[in-house]
C-alpha atoms as a PDB file:
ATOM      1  CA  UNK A   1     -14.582  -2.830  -5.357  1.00  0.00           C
ATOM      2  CA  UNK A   2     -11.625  -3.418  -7.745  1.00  0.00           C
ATOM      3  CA  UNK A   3     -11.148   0.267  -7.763  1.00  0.00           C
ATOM      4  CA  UNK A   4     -10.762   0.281  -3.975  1.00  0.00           C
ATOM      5  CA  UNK A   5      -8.475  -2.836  -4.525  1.00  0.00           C
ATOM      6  CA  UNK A   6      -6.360  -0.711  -6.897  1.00  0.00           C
ATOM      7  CA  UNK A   7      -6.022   1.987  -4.746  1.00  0.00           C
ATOM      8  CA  UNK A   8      -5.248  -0.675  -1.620  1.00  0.00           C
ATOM      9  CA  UNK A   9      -2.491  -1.995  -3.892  1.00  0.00           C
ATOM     10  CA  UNK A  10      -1.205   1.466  -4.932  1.00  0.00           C
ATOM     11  CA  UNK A  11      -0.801   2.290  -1.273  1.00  0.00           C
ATOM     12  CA  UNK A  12       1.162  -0.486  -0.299  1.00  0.00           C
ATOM     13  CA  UNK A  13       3.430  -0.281  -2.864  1.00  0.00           C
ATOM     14  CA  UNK A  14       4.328   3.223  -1.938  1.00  0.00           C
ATOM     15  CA  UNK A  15       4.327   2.341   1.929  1.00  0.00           C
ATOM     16  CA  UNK A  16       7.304  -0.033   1.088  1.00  0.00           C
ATOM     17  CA  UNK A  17       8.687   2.765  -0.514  1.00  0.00           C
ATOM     18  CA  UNK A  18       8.651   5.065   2.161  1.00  0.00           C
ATOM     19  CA  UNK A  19       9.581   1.794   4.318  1.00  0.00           C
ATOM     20  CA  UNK A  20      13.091   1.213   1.524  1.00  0.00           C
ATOM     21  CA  UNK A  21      13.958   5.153   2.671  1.00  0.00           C
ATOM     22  CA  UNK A  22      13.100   4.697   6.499  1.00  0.00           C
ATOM     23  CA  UNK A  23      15.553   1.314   6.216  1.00  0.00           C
ATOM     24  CA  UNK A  24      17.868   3.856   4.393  1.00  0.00           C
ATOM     25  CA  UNK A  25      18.233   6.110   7.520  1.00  0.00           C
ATOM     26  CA  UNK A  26      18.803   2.991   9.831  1.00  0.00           C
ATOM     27  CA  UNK A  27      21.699   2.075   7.943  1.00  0.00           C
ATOM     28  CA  UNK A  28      23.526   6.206   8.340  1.00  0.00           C
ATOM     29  CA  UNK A  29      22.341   5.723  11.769  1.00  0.00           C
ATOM     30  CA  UNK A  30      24.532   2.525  12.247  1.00  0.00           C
ATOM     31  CA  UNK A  31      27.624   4.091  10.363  1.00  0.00           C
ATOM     32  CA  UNK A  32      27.234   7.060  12.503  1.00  0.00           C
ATOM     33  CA  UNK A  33      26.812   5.614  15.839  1.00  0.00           C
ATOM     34  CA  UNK A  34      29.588   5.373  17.910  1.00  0.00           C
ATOM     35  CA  UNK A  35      28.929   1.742  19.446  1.00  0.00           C
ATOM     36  CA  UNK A  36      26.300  -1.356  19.821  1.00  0.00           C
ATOM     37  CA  UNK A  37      24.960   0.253  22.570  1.00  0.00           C
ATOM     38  CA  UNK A  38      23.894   3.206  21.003  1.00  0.00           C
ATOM     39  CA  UNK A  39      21.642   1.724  18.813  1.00  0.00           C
ATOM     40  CA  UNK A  40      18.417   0.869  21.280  1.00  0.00           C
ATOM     41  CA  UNK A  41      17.279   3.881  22.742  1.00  0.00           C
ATOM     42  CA  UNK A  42      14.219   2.995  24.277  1.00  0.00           C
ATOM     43  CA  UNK A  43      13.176   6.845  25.138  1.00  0.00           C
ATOM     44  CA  UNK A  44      13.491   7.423  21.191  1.00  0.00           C
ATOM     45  CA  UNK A  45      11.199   4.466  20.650  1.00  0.00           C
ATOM     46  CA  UNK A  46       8.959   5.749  23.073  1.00  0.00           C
ATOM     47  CA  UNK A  47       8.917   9.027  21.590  1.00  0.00           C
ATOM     48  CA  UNK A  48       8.624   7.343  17.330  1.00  0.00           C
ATOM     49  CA  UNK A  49       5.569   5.394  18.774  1.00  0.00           C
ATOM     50  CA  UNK A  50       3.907   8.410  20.755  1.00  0.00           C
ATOM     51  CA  UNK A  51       3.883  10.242  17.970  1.00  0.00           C
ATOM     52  CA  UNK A  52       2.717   8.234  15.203  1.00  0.00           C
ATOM     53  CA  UNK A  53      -0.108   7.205  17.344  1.00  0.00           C
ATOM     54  CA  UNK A  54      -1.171  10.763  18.191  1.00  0.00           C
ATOM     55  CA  UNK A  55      -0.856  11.433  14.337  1.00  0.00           C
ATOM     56  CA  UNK A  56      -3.209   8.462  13.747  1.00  0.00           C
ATOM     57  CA  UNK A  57      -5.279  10.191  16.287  1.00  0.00           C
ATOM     58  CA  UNK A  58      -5.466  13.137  14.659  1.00  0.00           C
ATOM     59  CA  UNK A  59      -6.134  11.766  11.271  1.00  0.00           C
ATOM     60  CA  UNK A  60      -8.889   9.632  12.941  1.00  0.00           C
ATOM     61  CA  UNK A  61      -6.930   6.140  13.105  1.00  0.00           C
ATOM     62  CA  UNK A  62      -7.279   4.035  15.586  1.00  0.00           C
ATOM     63  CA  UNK A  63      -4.020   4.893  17.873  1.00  0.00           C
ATOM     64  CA  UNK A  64      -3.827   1.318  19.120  1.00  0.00           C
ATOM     65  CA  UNK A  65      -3.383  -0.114  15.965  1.00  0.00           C
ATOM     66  CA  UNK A  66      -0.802   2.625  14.734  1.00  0.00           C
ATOM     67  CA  UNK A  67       0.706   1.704  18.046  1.00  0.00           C
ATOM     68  CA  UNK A  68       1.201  -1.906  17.439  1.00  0.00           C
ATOM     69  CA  UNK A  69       2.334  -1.841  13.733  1.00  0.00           C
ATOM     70  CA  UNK A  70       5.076   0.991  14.998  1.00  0.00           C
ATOM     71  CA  UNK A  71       5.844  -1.340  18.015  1.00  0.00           C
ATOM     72  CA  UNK A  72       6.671  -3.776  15.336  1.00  0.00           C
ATOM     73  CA  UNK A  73       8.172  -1.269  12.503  1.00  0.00           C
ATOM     74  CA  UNK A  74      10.406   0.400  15.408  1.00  0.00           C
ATOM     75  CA  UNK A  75      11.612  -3.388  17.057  1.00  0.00           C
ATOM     76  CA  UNK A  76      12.349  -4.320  13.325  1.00  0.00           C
ATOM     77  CA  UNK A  77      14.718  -1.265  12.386  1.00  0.00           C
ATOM     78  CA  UNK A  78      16.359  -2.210  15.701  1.00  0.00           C
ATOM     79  CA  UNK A  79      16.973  -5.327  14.446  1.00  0.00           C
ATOM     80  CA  UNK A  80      17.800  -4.205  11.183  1.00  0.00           C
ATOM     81  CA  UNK A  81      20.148  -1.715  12.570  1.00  0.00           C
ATOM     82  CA  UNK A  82      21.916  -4.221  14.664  1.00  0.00           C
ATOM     83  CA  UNK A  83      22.945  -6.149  11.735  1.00  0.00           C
ATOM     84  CA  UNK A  84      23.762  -3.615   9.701  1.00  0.00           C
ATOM     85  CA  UNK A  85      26.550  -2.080  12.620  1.00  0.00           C
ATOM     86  CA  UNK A  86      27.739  -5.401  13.247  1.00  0.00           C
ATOM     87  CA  UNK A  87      27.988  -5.571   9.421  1.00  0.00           C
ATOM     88  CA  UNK A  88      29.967  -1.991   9.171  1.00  0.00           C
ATOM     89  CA  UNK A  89      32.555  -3.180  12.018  1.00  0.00           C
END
């Protein structure tokens, strides 16, 4: 079991790794984006979520889980980009 904890703890560290560079492209996008308005697009959310869940599905995830936690992820860099436009004005 500690090995599995290891490797639990390995993987989270790198997800917020991969979550620092994801963060990374919401801040260009705010810099590149022409105005507030720009920065919900609720097709492209759409679109982010479809996909990771049929990933998941394909990898044998359970979609609706993948779909919540990018519901979440996506409504966060929203956020996130939000301030940081506001921030760049």
């Amino acid at each position: 079991m500690a090995e599995v904890r290891i490797g639990v703890d390995t993987t989270d560290r790198e997800l917020v790794a991969l979550l620092d560079r994801r963060f990374g492209y919401m801040r260009a996008a705010a810099r590149i984006k022409p105005n507030r308005e720009a920065v919900r697009d609720e097709d492209r959310k759409a679109s982010v979520i479809a996909a990771a869940v049929s990933d998941a599905q394909a990898r044998g995830i359970p979609g609706e889980v993948i779909a919540d936690i990018w519901e979440c992820l996506v409504e966060g860099s929203i956020a996130y980009e939000f301030e940081e436009w506001d921030r760049s004005r």
